[in-house]
PDB file of N, CA and C in Angstrom:
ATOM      1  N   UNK A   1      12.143   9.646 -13.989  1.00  0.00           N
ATOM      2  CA  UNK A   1      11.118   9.541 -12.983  1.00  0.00           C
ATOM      3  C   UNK A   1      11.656  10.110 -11.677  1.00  0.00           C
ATOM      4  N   UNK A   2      10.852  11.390 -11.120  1.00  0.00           N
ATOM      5  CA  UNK A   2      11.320  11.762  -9.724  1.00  0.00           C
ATOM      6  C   UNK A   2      10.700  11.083  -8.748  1.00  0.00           C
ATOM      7  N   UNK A   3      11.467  10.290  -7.644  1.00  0.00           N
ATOM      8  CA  UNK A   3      10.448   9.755  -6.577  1.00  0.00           C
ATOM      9  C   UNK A   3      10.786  11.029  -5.507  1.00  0.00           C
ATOM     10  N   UNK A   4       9.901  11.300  -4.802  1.00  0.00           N
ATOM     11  CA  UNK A   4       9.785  12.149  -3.485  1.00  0.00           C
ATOM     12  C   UNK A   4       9.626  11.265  -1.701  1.00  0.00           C
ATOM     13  N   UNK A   5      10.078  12.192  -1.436  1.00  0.00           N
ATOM     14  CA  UNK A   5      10.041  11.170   0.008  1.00  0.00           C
ATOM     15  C   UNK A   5       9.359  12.313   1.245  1.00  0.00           C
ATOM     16  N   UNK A   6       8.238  11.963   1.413  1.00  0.00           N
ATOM     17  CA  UNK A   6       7.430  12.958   1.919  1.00  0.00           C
ATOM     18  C   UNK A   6       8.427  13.377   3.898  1.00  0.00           C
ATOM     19  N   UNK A   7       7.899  14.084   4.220  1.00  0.00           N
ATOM     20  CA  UNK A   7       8.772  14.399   5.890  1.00  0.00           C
ATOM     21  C   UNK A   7       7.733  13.963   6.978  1.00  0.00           C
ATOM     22  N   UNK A   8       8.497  12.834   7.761  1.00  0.00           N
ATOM     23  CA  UNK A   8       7.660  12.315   8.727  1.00  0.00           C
ATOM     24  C   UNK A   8       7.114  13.444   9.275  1.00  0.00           C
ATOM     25  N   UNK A   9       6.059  13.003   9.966  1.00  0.00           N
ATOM     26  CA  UNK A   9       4.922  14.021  10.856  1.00  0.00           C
ATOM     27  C   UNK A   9       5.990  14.336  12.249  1.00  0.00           C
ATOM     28  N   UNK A  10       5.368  15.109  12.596  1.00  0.00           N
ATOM     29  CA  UNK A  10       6.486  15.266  14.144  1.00  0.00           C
ATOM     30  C   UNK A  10       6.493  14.700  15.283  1.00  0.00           C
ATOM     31  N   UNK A  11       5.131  13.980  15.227  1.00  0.00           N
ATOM     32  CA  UNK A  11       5.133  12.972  16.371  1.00  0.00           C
ATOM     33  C   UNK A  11       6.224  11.518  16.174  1.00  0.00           C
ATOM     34  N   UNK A  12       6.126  11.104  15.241  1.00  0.00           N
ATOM     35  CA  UNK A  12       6.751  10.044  14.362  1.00  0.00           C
ATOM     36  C   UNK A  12       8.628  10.741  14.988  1.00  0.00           C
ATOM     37  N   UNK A  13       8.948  11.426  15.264  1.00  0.00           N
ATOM     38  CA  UNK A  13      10.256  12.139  15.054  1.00  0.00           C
ATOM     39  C   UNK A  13      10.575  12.131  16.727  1.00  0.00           C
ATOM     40  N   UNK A  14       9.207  12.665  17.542  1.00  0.00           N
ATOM     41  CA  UNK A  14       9.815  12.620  18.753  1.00  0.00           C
ATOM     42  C   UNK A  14       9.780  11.335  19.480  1.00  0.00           C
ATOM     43  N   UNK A  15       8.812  10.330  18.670  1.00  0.00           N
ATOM     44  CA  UNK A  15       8.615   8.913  19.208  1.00  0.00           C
ATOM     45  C   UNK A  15      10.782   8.570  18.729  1.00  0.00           C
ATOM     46  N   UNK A  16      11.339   8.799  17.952  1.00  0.00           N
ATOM     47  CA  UNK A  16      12.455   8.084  17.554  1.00  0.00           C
ATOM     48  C   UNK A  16      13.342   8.950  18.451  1.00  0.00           C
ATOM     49  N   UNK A  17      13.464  10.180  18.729  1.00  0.00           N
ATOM     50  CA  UNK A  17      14.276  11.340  19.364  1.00  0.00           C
ATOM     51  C   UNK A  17      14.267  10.346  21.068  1.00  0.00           C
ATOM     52  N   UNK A  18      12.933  10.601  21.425  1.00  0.00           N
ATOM     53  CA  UNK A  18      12.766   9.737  22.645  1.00  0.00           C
ATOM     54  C   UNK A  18      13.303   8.382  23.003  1.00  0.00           C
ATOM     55  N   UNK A  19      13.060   7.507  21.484  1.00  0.00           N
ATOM     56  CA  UNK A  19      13.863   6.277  21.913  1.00  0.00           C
ATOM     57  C   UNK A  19      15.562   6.122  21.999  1.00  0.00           C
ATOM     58  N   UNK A  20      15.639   7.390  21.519  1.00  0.00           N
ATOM     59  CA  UNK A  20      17.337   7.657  21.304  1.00  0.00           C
ATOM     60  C   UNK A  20      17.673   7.692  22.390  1.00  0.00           C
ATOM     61  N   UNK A  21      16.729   8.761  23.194  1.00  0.00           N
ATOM     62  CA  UNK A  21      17.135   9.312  24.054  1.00  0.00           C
ATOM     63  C   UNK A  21      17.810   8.033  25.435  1.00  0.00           C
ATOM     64  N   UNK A  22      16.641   7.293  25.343  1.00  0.00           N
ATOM     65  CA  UNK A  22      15.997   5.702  26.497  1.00  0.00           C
ATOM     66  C   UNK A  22      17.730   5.338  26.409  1.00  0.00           C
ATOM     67  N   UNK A  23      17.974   4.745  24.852  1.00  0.00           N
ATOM     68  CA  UNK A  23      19.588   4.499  24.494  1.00  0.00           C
ATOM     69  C   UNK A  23      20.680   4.800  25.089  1.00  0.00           C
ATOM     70  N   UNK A  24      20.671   5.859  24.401  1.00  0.00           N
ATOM     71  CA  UNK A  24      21.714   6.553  25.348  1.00  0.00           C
ATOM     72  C   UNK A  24      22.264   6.694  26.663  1.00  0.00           C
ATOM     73  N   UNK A  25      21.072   7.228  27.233  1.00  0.00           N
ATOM     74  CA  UNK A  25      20.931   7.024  28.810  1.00  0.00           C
ATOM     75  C   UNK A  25      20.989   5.382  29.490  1.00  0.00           C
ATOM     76  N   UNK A  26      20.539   4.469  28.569  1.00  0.00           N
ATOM     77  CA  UNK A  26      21.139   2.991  29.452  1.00  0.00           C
ATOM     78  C   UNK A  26      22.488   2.668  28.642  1.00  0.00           C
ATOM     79  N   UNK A  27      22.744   3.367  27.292  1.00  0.00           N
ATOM     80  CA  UNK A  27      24.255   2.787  27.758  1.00  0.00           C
ATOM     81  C   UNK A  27      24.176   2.309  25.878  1.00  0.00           C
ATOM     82  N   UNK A  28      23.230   1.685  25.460  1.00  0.00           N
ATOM     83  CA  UNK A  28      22.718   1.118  24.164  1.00  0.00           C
ATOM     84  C   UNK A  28      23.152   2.540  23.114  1.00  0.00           C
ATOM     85  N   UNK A  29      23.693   1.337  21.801  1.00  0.00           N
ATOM     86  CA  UNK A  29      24.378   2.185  20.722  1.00  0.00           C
ATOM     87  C   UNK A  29      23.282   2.998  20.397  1.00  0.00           C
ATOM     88  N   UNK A  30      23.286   4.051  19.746  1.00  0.00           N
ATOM     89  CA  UNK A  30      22.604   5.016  18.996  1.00  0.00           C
ATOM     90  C   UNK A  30      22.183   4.671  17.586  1.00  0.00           C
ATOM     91  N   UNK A  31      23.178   3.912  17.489  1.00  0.00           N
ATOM     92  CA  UNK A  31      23.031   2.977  15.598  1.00  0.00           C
ATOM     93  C   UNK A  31      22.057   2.080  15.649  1.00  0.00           C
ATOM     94  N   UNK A  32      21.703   1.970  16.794  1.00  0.00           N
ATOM     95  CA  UNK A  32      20.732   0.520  17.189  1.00  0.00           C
ATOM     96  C   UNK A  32      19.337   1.285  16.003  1.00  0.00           C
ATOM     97  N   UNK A  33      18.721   2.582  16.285  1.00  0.00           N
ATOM     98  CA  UNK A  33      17.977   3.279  15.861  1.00  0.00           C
ATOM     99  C   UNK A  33      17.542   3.251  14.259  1.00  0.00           C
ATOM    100  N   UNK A  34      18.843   3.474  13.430  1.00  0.00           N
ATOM    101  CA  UNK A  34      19.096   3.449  12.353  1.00  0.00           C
ATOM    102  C   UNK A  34      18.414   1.870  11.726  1.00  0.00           C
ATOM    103  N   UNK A  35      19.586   0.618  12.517  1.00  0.00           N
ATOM    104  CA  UNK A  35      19.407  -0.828  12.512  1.00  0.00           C
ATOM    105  C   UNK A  35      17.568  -1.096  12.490  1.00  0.00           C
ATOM    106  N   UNK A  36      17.138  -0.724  13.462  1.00  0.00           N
ATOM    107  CA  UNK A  36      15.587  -0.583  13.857  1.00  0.00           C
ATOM    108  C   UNK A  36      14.413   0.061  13.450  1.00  0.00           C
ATOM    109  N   UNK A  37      14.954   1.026  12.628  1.00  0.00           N
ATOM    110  CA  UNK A  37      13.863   1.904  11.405  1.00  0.00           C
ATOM    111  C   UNK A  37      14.000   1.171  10.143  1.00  0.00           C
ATOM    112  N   UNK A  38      14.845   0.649  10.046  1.00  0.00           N
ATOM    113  CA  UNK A  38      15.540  -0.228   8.239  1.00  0.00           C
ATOM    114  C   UNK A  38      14.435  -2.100   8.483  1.00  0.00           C
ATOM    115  N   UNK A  39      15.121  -2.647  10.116  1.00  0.00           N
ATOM    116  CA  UNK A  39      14.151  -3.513  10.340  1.00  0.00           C
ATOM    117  C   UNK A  39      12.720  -3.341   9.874  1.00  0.00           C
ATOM    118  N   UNK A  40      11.885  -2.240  10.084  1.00  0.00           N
ATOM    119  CA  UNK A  40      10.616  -2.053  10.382  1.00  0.00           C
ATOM    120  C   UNK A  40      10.201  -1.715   8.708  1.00  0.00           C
ATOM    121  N   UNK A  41      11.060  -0.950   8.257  1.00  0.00           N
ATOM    122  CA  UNK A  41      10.529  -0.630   6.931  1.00  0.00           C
ATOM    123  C   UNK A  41      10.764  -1.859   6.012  1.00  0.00           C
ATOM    124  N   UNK A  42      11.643  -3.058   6.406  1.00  0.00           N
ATOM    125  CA  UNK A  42      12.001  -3.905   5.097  1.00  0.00           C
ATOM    126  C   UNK A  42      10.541  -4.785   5.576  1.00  0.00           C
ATOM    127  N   UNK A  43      10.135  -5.075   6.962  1.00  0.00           N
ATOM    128  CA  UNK A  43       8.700  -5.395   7.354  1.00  0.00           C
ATOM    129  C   UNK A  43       7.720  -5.381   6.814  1.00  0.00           C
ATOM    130  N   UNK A  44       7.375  -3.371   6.659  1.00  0.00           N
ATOM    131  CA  UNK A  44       6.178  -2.845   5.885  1.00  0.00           C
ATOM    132  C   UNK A  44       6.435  -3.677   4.396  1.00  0.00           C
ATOM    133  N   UNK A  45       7.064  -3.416   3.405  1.00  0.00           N
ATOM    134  CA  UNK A  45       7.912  -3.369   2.580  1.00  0.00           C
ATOM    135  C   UNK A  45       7.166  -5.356   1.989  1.00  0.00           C
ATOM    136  N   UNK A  46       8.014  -6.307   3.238  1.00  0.00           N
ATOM    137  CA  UNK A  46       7.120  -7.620   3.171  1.00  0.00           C
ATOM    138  C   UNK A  46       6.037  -7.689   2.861  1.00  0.00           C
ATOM    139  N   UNK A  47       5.264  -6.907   4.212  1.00  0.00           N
ATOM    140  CA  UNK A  47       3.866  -7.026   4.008  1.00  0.00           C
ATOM    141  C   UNK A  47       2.871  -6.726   2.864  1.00  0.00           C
ATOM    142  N   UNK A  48       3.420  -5.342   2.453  1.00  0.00           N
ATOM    143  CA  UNK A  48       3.193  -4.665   1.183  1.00  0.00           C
ATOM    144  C   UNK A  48       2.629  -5.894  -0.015  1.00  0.00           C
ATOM    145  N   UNK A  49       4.171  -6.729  -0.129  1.00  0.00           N
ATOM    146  CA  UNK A  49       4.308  -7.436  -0.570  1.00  0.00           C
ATOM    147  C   UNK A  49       3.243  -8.702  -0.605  1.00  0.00           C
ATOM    148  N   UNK A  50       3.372  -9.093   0.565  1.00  0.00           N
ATOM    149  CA  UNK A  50       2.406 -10.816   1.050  1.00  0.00           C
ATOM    150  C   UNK A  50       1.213 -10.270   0.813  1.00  0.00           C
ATOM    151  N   UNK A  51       0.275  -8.756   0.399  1.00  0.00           N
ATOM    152  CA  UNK A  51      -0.846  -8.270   0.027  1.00  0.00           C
ATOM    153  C   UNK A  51      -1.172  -8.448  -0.783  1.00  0.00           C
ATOM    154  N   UNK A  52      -0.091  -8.062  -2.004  1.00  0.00           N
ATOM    155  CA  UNK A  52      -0.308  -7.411  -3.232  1.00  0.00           C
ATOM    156  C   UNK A  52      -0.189  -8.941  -3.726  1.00  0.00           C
ATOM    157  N   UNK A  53       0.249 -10.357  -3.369  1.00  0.00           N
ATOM    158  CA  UNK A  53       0.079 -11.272  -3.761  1.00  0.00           C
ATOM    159  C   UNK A  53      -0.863 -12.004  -3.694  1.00  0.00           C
ATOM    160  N   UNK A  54      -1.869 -12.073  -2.131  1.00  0.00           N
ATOM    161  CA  UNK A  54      -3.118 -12.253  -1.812  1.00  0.00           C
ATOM    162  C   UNK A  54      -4.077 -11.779  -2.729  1.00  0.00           C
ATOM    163  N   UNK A  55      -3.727  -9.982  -3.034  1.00  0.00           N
ATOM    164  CA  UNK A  55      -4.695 -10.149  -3.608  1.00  0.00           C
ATOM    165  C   UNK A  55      -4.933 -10.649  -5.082  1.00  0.00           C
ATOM    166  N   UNK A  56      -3.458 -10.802  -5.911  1.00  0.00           N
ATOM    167  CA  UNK A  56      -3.559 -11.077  -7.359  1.00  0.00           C
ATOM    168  C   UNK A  56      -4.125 -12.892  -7.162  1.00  0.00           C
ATOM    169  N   UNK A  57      -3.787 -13.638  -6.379  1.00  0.00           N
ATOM    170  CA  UNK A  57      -4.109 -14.975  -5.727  1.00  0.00           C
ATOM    171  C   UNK A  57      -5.961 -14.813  -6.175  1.00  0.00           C
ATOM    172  N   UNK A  58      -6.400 -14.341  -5.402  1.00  0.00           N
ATOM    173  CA  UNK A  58      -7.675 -14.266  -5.568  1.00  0.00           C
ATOM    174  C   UNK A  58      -8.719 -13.621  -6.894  1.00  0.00           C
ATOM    175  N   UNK A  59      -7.611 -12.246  -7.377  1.00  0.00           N
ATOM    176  CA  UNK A  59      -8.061 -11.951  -9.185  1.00  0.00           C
ATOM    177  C   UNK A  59      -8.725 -13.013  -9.912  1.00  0.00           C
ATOM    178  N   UNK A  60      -7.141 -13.769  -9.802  1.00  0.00           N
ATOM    179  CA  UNK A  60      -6.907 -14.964 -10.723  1.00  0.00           C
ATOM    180  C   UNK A  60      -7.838 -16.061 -10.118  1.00  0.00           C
ATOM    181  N   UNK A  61      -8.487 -16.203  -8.579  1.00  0.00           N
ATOM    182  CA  UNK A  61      -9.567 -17.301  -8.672  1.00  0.00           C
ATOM    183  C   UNK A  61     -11.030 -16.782  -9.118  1.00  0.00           C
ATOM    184  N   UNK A  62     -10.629 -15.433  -9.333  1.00  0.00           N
ATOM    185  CA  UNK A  62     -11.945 -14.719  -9.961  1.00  0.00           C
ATOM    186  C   UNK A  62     -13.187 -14.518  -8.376  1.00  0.00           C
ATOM    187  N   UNK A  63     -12.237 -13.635  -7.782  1.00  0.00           N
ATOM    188  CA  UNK A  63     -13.313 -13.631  -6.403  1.00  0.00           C
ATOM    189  C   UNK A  63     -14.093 -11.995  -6.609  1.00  0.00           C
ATOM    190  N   UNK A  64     -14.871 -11.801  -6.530  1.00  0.00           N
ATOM    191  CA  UNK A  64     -16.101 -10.814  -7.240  1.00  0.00           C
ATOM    192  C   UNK A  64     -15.702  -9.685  -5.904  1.00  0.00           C
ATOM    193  N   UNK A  65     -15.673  -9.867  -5.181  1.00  0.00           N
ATOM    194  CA  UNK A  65     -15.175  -8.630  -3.908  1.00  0.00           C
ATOM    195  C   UNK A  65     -13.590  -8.032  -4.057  1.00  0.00           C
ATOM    196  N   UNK A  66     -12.711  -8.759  -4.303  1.00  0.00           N
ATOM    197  CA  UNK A  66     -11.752  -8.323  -5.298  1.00  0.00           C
ATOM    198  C   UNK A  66     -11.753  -7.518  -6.078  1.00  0.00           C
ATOM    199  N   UNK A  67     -11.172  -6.298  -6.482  1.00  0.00           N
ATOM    200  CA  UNK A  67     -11.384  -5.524  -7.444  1.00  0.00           C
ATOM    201  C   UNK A  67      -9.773  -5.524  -8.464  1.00  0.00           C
ATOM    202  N   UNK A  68      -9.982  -5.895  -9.849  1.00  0.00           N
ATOM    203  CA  UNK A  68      -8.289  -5.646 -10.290  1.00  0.00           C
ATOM    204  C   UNK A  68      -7.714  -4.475 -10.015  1.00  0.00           C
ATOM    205  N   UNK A  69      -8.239  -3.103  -9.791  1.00  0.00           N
ATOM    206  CA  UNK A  69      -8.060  -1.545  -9.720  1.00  0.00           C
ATOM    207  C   UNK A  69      -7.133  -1.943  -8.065  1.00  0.00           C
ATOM    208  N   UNK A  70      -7.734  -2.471  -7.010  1.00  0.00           N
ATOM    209  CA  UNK A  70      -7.031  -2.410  -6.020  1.00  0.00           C
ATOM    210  C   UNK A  70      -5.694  -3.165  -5.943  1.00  0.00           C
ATOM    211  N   UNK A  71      -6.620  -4.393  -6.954  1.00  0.00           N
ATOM    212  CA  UNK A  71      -4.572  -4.864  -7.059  1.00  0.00           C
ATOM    213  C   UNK A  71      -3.910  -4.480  -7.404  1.00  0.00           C
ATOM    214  N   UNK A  72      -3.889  -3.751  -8.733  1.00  0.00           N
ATOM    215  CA  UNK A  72      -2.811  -2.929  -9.020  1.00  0.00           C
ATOM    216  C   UNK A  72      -2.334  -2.291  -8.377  1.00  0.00           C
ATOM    217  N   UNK A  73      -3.244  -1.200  -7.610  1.00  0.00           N
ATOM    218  CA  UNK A  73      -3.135  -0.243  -6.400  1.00  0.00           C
ATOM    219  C   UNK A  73      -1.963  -1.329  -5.663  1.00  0.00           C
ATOM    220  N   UNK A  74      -1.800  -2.146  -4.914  1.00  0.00           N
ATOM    221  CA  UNK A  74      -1.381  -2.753  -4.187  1.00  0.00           C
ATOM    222  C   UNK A  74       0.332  -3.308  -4.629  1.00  0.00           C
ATOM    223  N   UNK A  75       0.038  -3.947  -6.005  1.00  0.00           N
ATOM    224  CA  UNK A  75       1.249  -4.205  -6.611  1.00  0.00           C
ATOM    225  C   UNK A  75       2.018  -3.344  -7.037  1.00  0.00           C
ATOM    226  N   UNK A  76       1.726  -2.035  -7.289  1.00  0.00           N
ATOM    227  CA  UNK A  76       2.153  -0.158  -7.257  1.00  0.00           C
ATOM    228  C   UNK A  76       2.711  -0.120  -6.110  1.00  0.00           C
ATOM    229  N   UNK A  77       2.319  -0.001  -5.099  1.00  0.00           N
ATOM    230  CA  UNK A  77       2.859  -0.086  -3.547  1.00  0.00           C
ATOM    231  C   UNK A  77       4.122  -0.715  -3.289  1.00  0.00           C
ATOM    232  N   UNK A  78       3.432  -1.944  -3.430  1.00  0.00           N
ATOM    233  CA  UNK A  78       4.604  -2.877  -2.647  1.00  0.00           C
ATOM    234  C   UNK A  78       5.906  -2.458  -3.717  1.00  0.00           C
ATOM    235  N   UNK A  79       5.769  -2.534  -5.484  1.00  0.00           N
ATOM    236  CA  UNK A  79       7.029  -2.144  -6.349  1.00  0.00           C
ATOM    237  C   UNK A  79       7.872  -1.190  -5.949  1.00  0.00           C
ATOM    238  N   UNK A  80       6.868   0.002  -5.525  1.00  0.00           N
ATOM    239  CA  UNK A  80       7.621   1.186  -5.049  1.00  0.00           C
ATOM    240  C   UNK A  80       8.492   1.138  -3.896  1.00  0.00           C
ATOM    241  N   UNK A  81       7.894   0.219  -2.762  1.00  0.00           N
ATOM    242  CA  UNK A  81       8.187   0.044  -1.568  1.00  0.00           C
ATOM    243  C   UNK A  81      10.054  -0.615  -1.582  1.00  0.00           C
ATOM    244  N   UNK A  82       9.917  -1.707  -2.830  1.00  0.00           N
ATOM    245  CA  UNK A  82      10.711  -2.184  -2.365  1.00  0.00           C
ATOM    246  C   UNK A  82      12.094  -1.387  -4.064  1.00  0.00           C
ATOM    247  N   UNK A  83      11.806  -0.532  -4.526  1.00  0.00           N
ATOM    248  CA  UNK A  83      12.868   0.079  -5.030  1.00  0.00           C
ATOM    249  C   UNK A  83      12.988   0.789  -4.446  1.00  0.00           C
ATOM    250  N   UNK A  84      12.283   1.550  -3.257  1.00  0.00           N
ATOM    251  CA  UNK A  84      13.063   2.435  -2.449  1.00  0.00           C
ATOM    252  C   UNK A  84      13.798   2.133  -1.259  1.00  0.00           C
ATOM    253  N   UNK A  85      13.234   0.693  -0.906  1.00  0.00           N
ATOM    254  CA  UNK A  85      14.544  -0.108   0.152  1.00  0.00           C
ATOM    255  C   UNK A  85      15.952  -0.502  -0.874  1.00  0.00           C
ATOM    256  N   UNK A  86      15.751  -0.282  -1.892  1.00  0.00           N
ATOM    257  CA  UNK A  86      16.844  -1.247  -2.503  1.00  0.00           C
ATOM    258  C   UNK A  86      17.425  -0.156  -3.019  1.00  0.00           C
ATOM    259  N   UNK A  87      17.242   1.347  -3.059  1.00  0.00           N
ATOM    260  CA  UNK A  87      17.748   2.611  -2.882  1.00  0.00           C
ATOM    261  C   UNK A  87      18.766   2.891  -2.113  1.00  0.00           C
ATOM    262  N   UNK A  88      18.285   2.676  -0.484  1.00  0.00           N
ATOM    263  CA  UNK A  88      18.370   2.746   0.491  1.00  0.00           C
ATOM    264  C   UNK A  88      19.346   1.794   0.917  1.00  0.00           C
ATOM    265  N   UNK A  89      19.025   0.328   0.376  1.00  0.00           N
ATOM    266  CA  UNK A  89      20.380  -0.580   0.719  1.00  0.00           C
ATOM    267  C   UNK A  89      21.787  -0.301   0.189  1.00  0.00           C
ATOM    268  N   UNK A  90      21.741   0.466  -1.222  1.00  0.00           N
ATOM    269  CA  UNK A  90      22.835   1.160  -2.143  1.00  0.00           C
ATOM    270  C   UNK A  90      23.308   2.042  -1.701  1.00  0.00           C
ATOM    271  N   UNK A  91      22.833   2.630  -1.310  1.00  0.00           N
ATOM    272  CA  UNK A  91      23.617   4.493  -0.550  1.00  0.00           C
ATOM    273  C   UNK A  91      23.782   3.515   0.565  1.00  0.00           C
ATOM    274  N   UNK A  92      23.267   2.879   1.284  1.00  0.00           N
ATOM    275  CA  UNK A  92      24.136   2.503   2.434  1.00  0.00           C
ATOM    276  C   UNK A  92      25.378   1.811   2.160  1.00  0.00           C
ATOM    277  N   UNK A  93      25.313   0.473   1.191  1.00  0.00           N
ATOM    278  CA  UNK A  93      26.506  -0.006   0.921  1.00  0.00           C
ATOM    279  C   UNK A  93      27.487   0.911   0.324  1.00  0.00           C
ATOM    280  N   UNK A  94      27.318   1.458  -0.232  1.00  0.00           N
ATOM    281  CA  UNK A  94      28.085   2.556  -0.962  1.00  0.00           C
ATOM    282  C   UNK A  94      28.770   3.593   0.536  1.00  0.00           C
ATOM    283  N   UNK A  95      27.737   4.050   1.316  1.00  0.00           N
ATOM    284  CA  UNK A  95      28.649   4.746   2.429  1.00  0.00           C
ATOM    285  C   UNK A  95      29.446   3.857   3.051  1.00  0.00           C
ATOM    286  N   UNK A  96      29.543   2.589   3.197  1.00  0.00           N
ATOM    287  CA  UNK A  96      29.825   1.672   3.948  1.00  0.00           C
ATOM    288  C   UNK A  96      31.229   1.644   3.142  1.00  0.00           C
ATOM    289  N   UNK A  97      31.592   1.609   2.042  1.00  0.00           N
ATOM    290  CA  UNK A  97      32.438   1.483   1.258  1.00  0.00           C
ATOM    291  C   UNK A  97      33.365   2.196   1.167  1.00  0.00           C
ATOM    292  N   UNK A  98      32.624   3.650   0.824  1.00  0.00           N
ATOM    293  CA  UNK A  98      33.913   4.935   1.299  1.00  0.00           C
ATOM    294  C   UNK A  98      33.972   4.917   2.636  1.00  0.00           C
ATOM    295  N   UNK A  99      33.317   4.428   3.599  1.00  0.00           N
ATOM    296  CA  UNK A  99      34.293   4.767   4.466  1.00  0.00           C
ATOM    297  C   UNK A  99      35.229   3.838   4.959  1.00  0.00           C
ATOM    298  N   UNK A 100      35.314   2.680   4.246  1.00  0.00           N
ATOM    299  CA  UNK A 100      36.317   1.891   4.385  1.00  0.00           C
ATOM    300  C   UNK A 100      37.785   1.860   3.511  1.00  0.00           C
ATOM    301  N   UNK A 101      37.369   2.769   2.408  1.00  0.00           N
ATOM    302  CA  UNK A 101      38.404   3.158   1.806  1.00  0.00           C
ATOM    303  C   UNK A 101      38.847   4.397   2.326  1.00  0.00           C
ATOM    304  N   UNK A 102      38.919   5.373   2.843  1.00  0.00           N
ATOM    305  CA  UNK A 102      39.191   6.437   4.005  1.00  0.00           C
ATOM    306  C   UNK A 102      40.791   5.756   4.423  1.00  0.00           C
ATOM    307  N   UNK A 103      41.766   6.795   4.147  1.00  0.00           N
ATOM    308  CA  UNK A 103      43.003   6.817   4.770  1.00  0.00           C
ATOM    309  C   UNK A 103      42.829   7.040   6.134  1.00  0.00           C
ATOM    310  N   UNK A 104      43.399   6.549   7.192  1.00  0.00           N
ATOM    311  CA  UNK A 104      43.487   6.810   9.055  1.00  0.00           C
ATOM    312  C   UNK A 104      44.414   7.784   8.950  1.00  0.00           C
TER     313      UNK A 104
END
């Protein structure tokens, strides 16, 4: 299975370039950025989540505005969402690793 990871839009890029920028200039790490995009996505990622449970919650009370097609839709989402944070947590631990094994 190939997953793809589409390229933020460019506004999305100068909103983060800009906050780098704010950083820098008062003095604040640059890693803060990194720390603060990972925050926000393990967020989405929740939410995704607290949805796709709402809505199977309600399937199962048999609520007629509910559709099963969207839950799935939803429980698709959030699955994806969170094997690609847990992607993402691996290549990080993993960089985190070599570079602690790194001779000085």
């Amino acid at each position: 299975m190939e997953m793809r990871i589409n390229a933020l839009p460019s506004q999305t890029l100068t909103g983060v370039g800009q906050a780098a920028l704010k950083r820098a200039a008062s003095g604040t790490a640059v890693g803060g950025d990194v720390a603060d995009s990972f925050k926000a996505a393990l967020k989405n990622v929740s939410a995704a989540q607290s949805e796709a449970s709402r809505l199977q919650t309600q399937v199962q009370l048999g609520n007629p505005q509910v559709s099963l097609e969207e839950t799935m839709l939803a429980m698709q989402k959030s699955q994806i969402g969170f094997q690609a944070t847990l992607h993402v947590r691996n290549r990080m631990v993993q960089a985190y690793t070599d570079i602690m094994n790194m001779s000085v």
